[in-house]
C-alpha atoms as a PDB file:
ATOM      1  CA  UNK A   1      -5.087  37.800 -63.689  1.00  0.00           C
ATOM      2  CA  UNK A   2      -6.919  37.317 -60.451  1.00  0.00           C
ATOM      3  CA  UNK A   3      -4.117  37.328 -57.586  1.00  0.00           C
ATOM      4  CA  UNK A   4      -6.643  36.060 -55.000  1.00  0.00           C
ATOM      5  CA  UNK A   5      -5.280  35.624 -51.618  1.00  0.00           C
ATOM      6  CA  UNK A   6      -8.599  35.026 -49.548  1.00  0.00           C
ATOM      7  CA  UNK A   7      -9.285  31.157 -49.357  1.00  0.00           C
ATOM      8  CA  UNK A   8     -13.275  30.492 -49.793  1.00  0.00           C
ATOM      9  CA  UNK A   9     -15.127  29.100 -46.992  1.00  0.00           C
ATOM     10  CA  UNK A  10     -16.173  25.865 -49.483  1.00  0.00           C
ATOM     11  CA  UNK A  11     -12.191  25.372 -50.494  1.00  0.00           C
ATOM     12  CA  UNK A  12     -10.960  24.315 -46.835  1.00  0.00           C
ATOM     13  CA  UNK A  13     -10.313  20.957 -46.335  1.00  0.00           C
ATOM     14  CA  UNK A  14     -11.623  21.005 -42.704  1.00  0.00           C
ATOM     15  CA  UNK A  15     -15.099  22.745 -44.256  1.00  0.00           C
ATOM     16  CA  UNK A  16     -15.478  20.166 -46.813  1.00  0.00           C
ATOM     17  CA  UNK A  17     -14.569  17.066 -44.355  1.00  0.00           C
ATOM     18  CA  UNK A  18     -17.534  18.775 -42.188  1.00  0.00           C
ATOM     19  CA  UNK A  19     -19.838  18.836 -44.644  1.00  0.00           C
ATOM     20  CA  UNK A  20     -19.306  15.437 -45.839  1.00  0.00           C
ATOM     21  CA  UNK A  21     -19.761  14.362 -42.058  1.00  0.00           C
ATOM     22  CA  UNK A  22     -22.959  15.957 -41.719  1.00  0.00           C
ATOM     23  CA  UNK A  23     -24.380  14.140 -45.266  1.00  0.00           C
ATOM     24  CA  UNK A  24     -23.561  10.491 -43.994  1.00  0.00           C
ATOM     25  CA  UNK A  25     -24.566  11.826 -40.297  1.00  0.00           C
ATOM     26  CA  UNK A  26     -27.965  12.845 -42.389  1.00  0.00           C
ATOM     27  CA  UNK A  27     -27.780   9.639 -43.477  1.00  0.00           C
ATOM     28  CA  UNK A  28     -27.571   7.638 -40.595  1.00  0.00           C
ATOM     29  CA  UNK A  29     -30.105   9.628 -38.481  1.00  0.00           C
ATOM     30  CA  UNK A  30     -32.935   9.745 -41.725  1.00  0.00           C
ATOM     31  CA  UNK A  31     -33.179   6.270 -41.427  1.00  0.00           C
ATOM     32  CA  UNK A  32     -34.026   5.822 -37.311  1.00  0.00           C
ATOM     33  CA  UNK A  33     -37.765   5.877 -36.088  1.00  0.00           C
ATOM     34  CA  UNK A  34     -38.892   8.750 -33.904  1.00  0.00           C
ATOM     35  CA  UNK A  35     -37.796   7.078 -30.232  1.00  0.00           C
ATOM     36  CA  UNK A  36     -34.177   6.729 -31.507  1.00  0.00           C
ATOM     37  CA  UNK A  37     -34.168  10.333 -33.010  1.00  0.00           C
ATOM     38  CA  UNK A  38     -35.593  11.902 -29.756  1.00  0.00           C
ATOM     39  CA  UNK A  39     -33.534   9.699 -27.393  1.00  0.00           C
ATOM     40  CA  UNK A  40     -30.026  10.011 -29.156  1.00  0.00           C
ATOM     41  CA  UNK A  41     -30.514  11.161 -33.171  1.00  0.00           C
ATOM     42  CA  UNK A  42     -31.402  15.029 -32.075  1.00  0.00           C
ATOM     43  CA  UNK A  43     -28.369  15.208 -30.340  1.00  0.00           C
ATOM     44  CA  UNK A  44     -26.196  13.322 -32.862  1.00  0.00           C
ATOM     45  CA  UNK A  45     -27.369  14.926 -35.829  1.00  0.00           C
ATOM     46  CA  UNK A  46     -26.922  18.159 -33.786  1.00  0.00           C
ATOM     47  CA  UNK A  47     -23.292  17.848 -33.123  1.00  0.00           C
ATOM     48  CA  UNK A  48     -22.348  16.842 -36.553  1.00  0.00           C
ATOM     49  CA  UNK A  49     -23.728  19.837 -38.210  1.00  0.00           C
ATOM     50  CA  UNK A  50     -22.128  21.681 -35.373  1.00  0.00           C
ATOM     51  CA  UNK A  51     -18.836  20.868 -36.343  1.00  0.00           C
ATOM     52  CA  UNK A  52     -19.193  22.637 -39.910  1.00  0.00           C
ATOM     53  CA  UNK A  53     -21.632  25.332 -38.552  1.00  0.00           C
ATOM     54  CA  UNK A  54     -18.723  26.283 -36.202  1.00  0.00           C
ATOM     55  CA  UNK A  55     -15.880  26.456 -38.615  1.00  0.00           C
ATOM     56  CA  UNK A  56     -17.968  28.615 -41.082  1.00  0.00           C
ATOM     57  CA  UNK A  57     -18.556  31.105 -38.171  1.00  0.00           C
ATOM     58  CA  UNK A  58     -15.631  31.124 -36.980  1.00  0.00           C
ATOM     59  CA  UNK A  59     -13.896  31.668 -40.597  1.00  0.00           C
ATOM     60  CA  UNK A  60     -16.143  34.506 -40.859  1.00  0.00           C
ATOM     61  CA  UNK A  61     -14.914  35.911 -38.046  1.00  0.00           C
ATOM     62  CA  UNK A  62     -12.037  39.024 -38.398  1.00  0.00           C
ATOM     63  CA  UNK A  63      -9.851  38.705 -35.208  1.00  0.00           C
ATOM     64  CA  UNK A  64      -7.904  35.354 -34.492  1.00  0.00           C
ATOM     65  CA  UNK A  65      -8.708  34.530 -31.034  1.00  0.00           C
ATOM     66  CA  UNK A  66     -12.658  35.404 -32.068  1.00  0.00           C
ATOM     67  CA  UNK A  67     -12.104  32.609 -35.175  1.00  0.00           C
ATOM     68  CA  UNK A  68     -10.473  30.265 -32.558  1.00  0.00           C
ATOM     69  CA  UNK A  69     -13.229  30.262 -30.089  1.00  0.00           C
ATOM     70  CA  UNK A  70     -15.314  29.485 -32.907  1.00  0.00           C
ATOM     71  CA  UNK A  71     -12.340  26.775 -33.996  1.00  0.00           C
ATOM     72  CA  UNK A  72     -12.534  25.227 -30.530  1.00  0.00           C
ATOM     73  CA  UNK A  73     -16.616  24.976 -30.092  1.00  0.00           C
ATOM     74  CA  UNK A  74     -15.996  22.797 -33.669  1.00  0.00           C
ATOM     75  CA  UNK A  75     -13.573  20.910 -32.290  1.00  0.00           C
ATOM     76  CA  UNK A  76     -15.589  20.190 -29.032  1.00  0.00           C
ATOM     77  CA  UNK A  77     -18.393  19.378 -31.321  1.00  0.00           C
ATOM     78  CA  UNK A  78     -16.546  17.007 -33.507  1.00  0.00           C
ATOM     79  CA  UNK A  79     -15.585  14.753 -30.133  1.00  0.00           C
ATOM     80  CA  UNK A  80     -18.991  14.956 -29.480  1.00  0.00           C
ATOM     81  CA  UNK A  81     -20.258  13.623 -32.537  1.00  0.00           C
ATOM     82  CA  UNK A  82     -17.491  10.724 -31.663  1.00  0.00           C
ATOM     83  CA  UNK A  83     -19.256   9.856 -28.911  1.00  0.00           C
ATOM     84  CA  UNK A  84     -23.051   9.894 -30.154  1.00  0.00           C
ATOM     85  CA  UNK A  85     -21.630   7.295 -33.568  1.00  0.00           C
ATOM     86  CA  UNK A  86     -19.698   5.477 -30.556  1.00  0.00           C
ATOM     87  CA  UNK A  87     -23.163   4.821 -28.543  1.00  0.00           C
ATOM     88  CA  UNK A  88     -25.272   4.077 -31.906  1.00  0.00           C
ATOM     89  CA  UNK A  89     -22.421   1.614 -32.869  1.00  0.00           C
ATOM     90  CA  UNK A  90     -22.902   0.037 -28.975  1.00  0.00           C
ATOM     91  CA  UNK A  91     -26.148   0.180 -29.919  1.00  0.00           C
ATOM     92  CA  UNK A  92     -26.634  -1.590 -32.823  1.00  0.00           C
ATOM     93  CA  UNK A  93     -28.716   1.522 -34.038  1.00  0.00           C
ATOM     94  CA  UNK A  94     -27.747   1.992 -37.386  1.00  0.00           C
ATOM     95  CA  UNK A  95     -25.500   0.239 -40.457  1.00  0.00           C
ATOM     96  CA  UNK A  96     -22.038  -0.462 -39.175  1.00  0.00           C
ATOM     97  CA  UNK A  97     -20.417   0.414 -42.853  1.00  0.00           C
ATOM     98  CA  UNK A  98     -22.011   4.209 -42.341  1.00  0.00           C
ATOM     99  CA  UNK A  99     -20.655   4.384 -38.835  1.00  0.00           C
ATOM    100  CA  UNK A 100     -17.292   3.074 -39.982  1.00  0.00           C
ATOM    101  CA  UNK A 101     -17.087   5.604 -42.692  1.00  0.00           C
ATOM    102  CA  UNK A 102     -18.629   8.511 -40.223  1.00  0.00           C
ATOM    103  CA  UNK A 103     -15.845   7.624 -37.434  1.00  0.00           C
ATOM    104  CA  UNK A 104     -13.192   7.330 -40.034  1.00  0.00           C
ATOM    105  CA  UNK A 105     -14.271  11.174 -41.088  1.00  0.00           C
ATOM    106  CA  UNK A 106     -14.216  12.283 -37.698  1.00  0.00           C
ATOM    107  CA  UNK A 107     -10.624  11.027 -37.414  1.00  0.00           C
ATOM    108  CA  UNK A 108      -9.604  12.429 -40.409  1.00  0.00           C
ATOM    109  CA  UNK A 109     -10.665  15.748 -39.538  1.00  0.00           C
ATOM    110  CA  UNK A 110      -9.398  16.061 -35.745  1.00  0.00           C
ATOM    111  CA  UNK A 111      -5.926  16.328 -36.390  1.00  0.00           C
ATOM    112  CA  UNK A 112      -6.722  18.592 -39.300  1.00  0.00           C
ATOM    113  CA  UNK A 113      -8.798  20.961 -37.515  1.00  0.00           C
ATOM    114  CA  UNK A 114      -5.854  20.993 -34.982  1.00  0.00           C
ATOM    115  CA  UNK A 115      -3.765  22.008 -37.425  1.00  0.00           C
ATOM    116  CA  UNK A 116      -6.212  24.755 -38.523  1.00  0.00           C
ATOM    117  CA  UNK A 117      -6.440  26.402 -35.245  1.00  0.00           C
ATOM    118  CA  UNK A 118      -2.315  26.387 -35.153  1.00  0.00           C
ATOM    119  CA  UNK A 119      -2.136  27.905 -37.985  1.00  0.00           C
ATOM    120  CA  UNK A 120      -4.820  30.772 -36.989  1.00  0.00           C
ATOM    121  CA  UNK A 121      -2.589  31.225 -33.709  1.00  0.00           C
ATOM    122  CA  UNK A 122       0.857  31.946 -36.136  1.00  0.00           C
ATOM    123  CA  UNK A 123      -1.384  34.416 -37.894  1.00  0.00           C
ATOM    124  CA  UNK A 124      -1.037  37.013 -35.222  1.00  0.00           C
ATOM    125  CA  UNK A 125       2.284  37.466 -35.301  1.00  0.00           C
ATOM    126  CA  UNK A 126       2.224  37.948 -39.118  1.00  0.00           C
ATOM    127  CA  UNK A 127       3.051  34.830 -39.830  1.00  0.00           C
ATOM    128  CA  UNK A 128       0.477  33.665 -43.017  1.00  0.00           C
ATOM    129  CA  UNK A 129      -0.017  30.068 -43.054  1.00  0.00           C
ATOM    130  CA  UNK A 130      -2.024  27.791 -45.906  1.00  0.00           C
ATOM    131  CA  UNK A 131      -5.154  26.774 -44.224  1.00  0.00           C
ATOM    132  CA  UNK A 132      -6.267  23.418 -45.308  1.00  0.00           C
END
């Protein structure tokens, strides 16, 4: 019997929200012509993958506040990936159902990855929380 107490990078909810960000964000920006992606898509597409390439570091990471920094730059990441779908939606730059489901992600995972970084704080006074 395997009493495994480490949580795998691919089993957090905040990880997995990221990641399924970053495939409709793929989605979106795939599908605009090379002005758009220069002008706006670099920068969009950037910040989405961001998000997930942040909390991965930062899980990696051994102290707490060295995880949170990482923790924060994801959560800095994820408003900014707010505002790049807010601009294409202005825009009319891409599908509105794929922004819709994008933005609804990003809301889903703010007050998760919140939650995450509280929970990372509580761990230095011994205190071991359930990430999710």
């Amino acid at each position: 019997m395997n009493n495994k107490k480490y949580i795998d990078l691919e089993d957090l909810e905040v990880y997995q929200i990221a990641r399924e960000m970053s495939k409709l964000g793929w989605k979106i920006y795939e599908k605009f012509d090379w002005q758009i992606k220069k002008v706006i898509g670099d920068q969009f597409i950037r910040a989405i993958d961001s998000t997930g390439a942040n909390i991965a570091e930062g899980y990696g990471r051994y102290h707490y506040l060295d995880r949170i920094k990482f923790f924060y730059n994801a959560r800095g990441s994820l408003l900014e990936s707010q505002h790049w779908s807010e601009l294409i939606r202005e825009r009319n730059l891409a599908e509105e159902k794929d922004l819709s489901s994008l933005l609804e992600l990003i809301k889903k995972l703010h007050p998760k990855l919140n939650n995450f970084i509280k929970a990372n704080f509580k761990t230095k006074n011994g205190k071991q929380e359930k990430f999710s």
